[in-house]
C-alpha atoms as a PDB file:
ATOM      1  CA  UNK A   1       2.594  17.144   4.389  1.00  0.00           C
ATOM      2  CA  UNK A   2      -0.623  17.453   2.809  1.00  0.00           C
ATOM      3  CA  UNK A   3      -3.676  17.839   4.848  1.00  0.00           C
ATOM      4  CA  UNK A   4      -6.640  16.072   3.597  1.00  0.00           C
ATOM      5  CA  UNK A   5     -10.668  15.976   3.674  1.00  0.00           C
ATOM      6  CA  UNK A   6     -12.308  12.249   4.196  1.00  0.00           C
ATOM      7  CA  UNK A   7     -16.107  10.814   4.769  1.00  0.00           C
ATOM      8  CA  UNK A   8     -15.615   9.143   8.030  1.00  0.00           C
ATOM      9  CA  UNK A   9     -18.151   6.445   9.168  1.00  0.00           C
ATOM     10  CA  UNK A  10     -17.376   5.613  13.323  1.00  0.00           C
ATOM     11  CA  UNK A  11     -16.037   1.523  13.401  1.00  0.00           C
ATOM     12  CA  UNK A  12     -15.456  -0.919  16.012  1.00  0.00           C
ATOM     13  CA  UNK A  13     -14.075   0.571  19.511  1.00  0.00           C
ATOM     14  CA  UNK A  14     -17.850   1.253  20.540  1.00  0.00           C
ATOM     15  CA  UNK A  15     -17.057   5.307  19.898  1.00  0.00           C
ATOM     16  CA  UNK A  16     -19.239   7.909  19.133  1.00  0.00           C
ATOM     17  CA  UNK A  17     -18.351   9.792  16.063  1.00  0.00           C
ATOM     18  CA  UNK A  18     -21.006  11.356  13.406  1.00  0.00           C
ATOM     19  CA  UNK A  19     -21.361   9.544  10.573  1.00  0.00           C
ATOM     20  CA  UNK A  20     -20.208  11.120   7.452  1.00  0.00           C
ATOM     21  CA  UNK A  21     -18.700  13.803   9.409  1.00  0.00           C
ATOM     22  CA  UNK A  22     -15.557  15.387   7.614  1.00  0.00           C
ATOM     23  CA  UNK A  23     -12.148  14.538   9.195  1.00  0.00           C
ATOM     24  CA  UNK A  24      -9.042  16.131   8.455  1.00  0.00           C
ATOM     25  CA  UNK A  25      -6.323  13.887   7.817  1.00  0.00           C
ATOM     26  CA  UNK A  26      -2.267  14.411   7.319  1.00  0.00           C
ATOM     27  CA  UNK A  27      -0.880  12.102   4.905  1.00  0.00           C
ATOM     28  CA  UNK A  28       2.909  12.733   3.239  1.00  0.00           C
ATOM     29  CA  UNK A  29       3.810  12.597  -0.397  1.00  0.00           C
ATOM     30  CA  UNK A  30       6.474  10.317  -0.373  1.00  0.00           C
ATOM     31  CA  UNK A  31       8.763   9.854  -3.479  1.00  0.00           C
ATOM     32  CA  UNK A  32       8.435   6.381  -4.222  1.00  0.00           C
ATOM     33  CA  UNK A  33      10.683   4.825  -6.475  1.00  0.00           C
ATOM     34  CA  UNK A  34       7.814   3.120  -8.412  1.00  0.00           C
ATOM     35  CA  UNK A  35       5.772   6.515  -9.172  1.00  0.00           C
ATOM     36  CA  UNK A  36       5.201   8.315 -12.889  1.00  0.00           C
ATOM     37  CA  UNK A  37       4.972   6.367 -15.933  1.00  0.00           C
ATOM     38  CA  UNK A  38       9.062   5.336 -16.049  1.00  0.00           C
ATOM     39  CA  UNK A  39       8.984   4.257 -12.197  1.00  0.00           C
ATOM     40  CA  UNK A  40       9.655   0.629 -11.056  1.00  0.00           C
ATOM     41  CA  UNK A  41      10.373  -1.020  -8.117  1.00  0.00           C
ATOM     42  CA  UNK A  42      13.622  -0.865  -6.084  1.00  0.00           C
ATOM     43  CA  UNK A  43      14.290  -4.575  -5.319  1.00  0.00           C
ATOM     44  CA  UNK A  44      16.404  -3.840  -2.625  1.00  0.00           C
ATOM     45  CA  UNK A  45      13.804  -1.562  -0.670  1.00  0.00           C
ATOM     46  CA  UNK A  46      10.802  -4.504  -1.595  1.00  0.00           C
ATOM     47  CA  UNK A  47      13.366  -7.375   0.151  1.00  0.00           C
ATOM     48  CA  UNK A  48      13.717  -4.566   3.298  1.00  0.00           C
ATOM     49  CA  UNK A  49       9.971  -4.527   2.946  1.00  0.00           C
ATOM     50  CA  UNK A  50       9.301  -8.187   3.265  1.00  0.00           C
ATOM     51  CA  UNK A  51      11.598  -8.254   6.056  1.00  0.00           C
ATOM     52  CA  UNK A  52       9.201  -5.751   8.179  1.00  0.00           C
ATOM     53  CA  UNK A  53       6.323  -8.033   7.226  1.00  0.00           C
ATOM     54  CA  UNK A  54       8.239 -10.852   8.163  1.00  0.00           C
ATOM     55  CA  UNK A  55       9.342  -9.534  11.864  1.00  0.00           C
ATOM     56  CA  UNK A  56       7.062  -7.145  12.550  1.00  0.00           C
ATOM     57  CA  UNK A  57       3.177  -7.595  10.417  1.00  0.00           C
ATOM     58  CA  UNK A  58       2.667 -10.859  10.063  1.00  0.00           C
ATOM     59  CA  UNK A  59       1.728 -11.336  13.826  1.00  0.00           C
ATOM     60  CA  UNK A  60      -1.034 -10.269  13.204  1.00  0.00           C
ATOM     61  CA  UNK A  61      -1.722 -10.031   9.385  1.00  0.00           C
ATOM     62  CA  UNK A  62      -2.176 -12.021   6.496  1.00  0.00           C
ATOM     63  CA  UNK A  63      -1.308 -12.072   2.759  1.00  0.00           C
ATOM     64  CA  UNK A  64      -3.508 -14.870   1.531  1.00  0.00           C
ATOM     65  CA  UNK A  65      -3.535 -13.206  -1.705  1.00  0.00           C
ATOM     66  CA  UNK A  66       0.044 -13.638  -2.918  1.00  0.00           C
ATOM     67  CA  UNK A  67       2.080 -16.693  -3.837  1.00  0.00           C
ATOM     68  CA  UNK A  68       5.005 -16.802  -1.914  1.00  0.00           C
ATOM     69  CA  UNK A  69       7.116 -18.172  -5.251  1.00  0.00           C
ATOM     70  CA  UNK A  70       6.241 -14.853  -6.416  1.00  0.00           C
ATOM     71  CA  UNK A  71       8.910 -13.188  -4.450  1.00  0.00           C
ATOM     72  CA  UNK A  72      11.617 -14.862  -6.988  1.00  0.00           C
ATOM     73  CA  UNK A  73       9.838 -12.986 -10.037  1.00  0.00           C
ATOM     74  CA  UNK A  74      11.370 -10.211 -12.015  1.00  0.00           C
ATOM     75  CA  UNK A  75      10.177  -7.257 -11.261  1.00  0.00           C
ATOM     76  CA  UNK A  76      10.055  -8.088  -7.591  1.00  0.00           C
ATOM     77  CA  UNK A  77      12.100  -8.451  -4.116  1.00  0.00           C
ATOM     78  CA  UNK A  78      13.801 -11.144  -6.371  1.00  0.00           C
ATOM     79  CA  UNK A  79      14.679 -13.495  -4.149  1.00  0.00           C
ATOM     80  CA  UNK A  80      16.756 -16.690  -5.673  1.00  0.00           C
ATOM     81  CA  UNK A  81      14.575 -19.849  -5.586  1.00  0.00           C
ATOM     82  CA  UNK A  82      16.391 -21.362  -3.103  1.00  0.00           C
ATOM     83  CA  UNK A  83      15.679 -18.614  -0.779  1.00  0.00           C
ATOM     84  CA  UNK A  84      12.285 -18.440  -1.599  1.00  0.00           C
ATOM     85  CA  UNK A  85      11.962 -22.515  -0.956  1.00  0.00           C
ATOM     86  CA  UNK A  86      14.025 -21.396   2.558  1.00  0.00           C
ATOM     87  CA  UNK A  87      11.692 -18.757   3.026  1.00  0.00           C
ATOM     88  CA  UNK A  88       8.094 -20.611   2.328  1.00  0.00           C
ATOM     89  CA  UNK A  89       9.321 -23.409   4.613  1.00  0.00           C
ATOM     90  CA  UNK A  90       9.084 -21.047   7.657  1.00  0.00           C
ATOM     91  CA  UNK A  91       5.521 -20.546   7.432  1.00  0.00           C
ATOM     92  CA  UNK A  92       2.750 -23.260   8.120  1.00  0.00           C
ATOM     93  CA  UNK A  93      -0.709 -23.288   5.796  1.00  0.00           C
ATOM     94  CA  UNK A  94      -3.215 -25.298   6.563  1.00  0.00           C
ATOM     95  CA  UNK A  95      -3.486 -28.232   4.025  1.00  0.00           C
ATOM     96  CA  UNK A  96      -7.102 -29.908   3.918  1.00  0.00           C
ATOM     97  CA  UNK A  97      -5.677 -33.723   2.240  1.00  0.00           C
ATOM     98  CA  UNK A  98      -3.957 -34.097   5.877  1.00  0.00           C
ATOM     99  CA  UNK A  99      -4.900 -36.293   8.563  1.00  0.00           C
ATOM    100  CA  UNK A 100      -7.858 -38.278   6.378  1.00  0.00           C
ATOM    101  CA  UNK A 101      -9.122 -35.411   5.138  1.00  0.00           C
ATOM    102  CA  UNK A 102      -9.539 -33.486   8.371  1.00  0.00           C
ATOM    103  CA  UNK A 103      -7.248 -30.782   7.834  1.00  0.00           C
ATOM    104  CA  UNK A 104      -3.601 -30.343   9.075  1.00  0.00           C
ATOM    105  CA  UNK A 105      -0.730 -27.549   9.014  1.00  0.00           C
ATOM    106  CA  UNK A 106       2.449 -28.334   7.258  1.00  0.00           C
ATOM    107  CA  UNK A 107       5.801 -26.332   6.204  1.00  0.00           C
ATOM    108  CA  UNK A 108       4.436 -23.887   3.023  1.00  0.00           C
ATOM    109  CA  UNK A 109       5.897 -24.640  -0.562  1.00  0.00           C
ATOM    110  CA  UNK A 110       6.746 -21.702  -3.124  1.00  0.00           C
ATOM    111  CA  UNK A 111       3.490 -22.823  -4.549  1.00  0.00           C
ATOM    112  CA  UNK A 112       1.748 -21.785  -1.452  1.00  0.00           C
ATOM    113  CA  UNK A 113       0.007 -18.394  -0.732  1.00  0.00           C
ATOM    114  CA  UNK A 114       0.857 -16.851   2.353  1.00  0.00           C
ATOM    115  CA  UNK A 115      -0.766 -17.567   5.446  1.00  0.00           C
ATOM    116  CA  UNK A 116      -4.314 -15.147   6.238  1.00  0.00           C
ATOM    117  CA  UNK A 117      -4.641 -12.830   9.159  1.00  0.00           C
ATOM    118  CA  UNK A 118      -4.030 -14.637  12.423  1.00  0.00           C
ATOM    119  CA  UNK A 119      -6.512 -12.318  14.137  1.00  0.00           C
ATOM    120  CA  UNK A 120      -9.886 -12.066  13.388  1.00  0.00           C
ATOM    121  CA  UNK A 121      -9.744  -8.130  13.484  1.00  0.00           C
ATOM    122  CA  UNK A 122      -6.471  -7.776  11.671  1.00  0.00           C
ATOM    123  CA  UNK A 123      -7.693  -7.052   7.864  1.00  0.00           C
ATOM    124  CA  UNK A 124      -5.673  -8.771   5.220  1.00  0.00           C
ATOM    125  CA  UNK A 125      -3.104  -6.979   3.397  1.00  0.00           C
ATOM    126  CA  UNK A 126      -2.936  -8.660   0.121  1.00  0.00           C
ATOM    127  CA  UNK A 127      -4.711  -5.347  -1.884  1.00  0.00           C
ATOM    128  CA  UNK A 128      -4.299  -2.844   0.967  1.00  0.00           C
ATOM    129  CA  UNK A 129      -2.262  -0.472  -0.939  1.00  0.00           C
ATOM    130  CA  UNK A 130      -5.198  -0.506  -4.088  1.00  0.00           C
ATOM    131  CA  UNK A 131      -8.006  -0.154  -1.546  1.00  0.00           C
ATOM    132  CA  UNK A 132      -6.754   3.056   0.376  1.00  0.00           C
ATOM    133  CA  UNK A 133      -6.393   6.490  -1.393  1.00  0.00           C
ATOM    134  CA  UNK A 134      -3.471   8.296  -0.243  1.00  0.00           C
ATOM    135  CA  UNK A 135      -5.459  11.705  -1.504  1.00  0.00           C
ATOM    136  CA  UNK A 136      -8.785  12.910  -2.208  1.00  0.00           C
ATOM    137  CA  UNK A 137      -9.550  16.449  -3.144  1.00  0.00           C
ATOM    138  CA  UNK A 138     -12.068  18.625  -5.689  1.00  0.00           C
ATOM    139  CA  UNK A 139     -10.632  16.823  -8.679  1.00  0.00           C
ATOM    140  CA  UNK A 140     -11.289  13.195  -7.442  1.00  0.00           C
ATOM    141  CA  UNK A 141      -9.075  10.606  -5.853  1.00  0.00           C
ATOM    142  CA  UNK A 142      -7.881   8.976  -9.086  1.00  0.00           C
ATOM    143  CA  UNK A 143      -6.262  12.298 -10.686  1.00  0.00           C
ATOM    144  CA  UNK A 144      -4.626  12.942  -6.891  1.00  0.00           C
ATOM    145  CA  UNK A 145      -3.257   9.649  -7.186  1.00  0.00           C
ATOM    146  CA  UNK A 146      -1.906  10.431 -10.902  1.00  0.00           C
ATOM    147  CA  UNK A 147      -0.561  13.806 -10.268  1.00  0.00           C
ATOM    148  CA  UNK A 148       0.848  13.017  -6.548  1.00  0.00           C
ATOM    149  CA  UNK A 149       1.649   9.456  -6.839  1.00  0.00           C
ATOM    150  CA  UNK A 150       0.365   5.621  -6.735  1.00  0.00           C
ATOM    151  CA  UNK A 151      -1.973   6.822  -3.454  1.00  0.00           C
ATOM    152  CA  UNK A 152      -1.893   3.571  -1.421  1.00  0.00           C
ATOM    153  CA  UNK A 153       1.924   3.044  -0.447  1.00  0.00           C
ATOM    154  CA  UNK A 154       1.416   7.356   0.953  1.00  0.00           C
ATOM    155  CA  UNK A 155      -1.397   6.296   3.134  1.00  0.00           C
ATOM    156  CA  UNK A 156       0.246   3.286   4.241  1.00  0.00           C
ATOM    157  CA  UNK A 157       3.282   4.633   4.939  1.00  0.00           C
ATOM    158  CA  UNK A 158       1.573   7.998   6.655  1.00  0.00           C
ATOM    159  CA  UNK A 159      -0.333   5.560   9.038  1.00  0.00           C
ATOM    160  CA  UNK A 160       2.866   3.917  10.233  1.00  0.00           C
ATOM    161  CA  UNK A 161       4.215   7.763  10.841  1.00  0.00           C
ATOM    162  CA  UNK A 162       1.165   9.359  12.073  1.00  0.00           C
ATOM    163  CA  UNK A 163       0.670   8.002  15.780  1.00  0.00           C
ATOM    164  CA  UNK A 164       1.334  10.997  18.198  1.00  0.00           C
ATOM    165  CA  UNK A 165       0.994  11.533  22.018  1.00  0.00           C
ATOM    166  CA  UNK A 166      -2.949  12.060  22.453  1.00  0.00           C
ATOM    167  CA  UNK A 167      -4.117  15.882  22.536  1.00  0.00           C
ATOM    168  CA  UNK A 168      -4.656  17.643  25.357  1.00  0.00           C
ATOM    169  CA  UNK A 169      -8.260  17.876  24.277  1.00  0.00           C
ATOM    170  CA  UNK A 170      -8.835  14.300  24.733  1.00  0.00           C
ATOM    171  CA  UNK A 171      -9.263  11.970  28.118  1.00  0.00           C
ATOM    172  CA  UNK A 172      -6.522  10.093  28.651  1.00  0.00           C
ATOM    173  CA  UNK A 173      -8.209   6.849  29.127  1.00  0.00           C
ATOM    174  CA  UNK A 174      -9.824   7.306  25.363  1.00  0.00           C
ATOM    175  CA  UNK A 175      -9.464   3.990  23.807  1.00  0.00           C
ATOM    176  CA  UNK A 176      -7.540   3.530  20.550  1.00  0.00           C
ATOM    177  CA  UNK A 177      -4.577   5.192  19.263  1.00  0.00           C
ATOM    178  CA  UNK A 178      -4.210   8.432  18.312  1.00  0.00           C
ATOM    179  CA  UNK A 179      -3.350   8.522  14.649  1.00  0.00           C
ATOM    180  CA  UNK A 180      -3.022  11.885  12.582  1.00  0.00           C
ATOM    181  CA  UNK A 181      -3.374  10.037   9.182  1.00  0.00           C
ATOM    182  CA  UNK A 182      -6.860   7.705  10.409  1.00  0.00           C
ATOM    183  CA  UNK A 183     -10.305   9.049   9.392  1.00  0.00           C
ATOM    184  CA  UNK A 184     -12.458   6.152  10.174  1.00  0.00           C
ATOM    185  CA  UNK A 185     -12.088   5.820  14.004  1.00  0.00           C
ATOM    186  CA  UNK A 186     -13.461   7.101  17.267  1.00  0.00           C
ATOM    187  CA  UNK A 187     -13.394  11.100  17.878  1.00  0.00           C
ATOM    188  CA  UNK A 188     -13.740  12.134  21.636  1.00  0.00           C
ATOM    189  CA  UNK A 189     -16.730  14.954  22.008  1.00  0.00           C
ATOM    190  CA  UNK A 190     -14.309  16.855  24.078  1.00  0.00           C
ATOM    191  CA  UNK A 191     -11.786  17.844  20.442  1.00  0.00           C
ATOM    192  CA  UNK A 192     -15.117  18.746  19.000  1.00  0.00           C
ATOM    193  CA  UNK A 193     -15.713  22.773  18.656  1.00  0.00           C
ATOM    194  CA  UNK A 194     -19.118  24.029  19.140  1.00  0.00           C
ATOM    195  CA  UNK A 195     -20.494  23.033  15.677  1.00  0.00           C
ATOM    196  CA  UNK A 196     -19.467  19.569  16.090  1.00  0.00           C
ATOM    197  CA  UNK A 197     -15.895  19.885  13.729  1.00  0.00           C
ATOM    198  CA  UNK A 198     -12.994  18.270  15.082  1.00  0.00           C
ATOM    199  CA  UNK A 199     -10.707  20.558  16.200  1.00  0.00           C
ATOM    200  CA  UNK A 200      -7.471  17.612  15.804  1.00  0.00           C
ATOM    201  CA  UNK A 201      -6.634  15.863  12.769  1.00  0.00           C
ATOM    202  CA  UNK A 202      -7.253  12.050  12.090  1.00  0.00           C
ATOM    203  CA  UNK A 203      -8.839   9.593  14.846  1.00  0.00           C
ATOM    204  CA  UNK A 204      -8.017   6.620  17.023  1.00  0.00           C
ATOM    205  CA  UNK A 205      -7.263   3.836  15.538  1.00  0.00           C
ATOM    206  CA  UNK A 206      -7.338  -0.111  17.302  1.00  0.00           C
ATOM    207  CA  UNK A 207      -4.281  -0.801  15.961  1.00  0.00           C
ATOM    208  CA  UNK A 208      -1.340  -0.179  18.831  1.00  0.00           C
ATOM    209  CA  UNK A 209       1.763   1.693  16.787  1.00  0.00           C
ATOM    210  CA  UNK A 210       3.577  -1.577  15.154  1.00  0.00           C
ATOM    211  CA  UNK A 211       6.699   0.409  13.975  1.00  0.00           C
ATOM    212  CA  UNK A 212       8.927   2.430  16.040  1.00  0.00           C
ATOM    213  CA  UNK A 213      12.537   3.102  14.461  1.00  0.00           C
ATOM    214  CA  UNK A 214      15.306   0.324  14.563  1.00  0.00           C
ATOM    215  CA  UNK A 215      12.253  -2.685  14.688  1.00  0.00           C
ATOM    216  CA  UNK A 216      14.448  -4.551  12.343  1.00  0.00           C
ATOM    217  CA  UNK A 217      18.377  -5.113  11.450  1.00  0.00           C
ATOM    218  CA  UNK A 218      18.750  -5.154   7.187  1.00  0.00           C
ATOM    219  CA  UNK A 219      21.681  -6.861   5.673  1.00  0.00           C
ATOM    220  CA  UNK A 220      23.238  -5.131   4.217  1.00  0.00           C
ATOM    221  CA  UNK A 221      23.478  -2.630   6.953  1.00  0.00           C
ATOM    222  CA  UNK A 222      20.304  -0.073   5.851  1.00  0.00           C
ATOM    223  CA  UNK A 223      18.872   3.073   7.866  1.00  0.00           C
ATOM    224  CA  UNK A 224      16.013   1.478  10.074  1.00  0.00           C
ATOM    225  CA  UNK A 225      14.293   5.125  10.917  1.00  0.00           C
ATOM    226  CA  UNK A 226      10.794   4.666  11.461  1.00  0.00           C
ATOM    227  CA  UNK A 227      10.146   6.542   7.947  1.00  0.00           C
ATOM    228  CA  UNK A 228      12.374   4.518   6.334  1.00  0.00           C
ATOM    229  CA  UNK A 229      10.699   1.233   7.605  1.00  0.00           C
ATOM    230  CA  UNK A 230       7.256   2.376   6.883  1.00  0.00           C
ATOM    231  CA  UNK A 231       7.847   3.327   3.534  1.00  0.00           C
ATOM    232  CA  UNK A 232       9.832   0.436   2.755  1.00  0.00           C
ATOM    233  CA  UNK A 233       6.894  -1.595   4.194  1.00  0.00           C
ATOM    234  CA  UNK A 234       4.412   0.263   2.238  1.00  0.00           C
ATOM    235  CA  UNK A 235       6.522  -0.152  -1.053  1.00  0.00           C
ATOM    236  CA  UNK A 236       6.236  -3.538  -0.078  1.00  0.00           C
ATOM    237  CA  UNK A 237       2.661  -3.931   0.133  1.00  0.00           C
ATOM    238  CA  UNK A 238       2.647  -1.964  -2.852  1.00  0.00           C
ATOM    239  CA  UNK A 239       3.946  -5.009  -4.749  1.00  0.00           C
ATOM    240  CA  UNK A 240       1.998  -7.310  -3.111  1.00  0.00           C
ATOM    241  CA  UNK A 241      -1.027  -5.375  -4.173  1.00  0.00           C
ATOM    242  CA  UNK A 242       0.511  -4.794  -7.831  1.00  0.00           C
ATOM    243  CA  UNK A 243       3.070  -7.574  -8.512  1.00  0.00           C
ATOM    244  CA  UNK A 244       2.754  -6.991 -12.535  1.00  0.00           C
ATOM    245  CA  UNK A 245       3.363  -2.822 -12.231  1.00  0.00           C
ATOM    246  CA  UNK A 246       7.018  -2.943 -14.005  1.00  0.00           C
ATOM    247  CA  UNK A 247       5.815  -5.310 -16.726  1.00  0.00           C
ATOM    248  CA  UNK A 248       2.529  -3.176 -17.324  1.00  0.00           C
ATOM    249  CA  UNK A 249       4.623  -0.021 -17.632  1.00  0.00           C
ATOM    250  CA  UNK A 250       6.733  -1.730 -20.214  1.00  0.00           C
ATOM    251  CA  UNK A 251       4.368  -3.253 -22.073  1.00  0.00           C
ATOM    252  CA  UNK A 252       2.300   0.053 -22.261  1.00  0.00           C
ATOM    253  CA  UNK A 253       5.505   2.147 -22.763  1.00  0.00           C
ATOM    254  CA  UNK A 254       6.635  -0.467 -25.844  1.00  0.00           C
ATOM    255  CA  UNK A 255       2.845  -0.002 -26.846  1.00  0.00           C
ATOM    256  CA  UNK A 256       3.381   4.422 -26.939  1.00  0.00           C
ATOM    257  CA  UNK A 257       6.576   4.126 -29.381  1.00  0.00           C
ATOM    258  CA  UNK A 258       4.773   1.727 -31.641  1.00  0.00           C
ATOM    259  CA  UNK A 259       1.612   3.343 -32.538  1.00  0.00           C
ATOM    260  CA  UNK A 260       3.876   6.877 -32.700  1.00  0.00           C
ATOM    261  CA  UNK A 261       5.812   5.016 -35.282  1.00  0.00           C
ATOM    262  CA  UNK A 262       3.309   3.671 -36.818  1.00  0.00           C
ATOM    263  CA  UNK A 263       1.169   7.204 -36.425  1.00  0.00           C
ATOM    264  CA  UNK A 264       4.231   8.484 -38.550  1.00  0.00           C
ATOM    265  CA  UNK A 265       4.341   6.295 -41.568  1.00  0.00           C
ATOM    266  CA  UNK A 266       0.328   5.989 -41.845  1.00  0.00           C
ATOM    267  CA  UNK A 267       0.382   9.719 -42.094  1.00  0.00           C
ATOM    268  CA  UNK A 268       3.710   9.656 -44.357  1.00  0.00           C
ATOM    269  CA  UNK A 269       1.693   7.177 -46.547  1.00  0.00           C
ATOM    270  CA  UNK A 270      -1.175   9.644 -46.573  1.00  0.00           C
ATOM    271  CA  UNK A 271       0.994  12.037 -48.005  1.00  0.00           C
ATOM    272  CA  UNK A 272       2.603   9.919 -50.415  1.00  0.00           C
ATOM    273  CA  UNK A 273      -0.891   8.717 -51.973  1.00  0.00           C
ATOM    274  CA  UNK A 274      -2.679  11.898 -52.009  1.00  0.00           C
ATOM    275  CA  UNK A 275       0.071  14.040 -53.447  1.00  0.00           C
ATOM    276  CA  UNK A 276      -0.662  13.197 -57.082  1.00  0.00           C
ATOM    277  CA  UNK A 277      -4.204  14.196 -56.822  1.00  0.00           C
ATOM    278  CA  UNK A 278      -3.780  17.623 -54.873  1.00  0.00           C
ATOM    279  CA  UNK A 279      -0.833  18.527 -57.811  1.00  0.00           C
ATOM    280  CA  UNK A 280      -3.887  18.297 -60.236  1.00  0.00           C
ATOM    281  CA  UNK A 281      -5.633  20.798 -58.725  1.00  0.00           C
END
């Protein structure tokens, strides 16, 4: 568990917290698959992933961001096309050459994106993962993220873990969630010592607790712990946000060997040329 230092602003829930106050949050290094330079994706957890979304997030939330025939590409859940055709045919987008030009819904095509956030307060999670830090610290947020992992798929997966019973501190008709791992909502005056800190991690959070521990039944038969789900959720957003992350390591990995090999022979031809001359000497 590492405990964490973030510039909170109050949101939404009509609370009164100060703005720019510091709030300690708890977020967990988790030891994704897809971390350091050689990491990649586990397939298996990403199709576990989508399932959550599937069941459990996409009541409320949207991926308008991603193609759905994405989920048959290498380096993803991998889904055969005919799946993914099975799969986009669930889910209704709204098509504006329908009904004269009006606007209809129809069954969604691999060629689709999925469907946005069927609330109006539900954010979209297409680049969720990229747009929260797991860890901030002296040294910045980016060398955190390179030193303790990718950053996003921690805090997603910390949020999912971090609702507890509401402190003692607090009333009990507070409104939000109490979440361990939120900065950025309401703070009750009560958990506030006499210079104003909070004396409790995190904040409340609008969001009721979405995961609980057996939400979902994997085939093949898979723990369905409420850790496991969220970070197999998060690893799944993690994709969403980052479809391309096994290719770029590749490609960047292929691009390290050749310039060492070519580092090698430009400095063997160095030698080679300027021998002559330093014998003369």
């Amino acid at each position: 568990m590492i405990r964490t230092l973030t510039l909170s602003v109050a949101l939404a829930l009509g609370l009164a917290a100060p703005a720019f106050a510091e709030v300690e949050t708890e977020i967990e290094d988790f030891a994704f698959s897809f971390e350091g330079p050689f990491g990649s994706y586990d397939e298996m957890q990403l199709q576990r992933g989508l399932q959550i979304f599937t069941q459990v997030c996409a009541a409320c939330h949207g991926l308008s961001r991603v193609r759905i025939g994405t989920l048959s590409d290498e380096g993803g859940p991998g889904l055969p096309e005919d799946q993914s055709r099975a799969y986009a045919a669930q889910l209704e987008v709204f098509d504006k050459t329908l009904a004269d030009g009006q606007g209809d819904y129809r069954p969604a095509t691999p060629a689709d994106k999925f469907p946005g956030s069927a609330l109006a307060n539900a954010p979209d999670l297409s680049l969720m993962a990229k747009a929260r830090a797991g860890f901030r610290g002296p040294y910045g947020t980016g060398l955190n993220q390179l030193f303790k992992g990718m950053g996003g798929a921690e805090y997603i997966a910390s949020l999912m873990n971090g609702y507890h019973e509401t402190p003692a501190c607090a009333p009990a008709d507070f409104a939000g969630y109490y979440n361990v791992a939120f900065a950025n909502g309401g703070f009750p005056d009560s958990c506030k010592d006499e210079n104003g800190k909070n004396t409790v991690p995190g904040s409340w959070i609008a969001m009721p607790q979405p995961l609980y521990g057996d939400d979902v039944v994997f085939d093949p038969q898979h723990d369905a712990t409420l850790e496991s789900e969220s970070q197999d959720v998060a690893a799944f957003l993690m994709w969403a946000a980052e479809p391309k992350l096994n290719g770029r390591k590749t490609a960047g990995l292929t691009g390290i060997i050749i310039l060492s090999i070519l580092s090698v022979l430009l400095y063997l031809t160095n030698k080679r040329l300027w021998a002559p001359h330093k014998r003369k000497h």
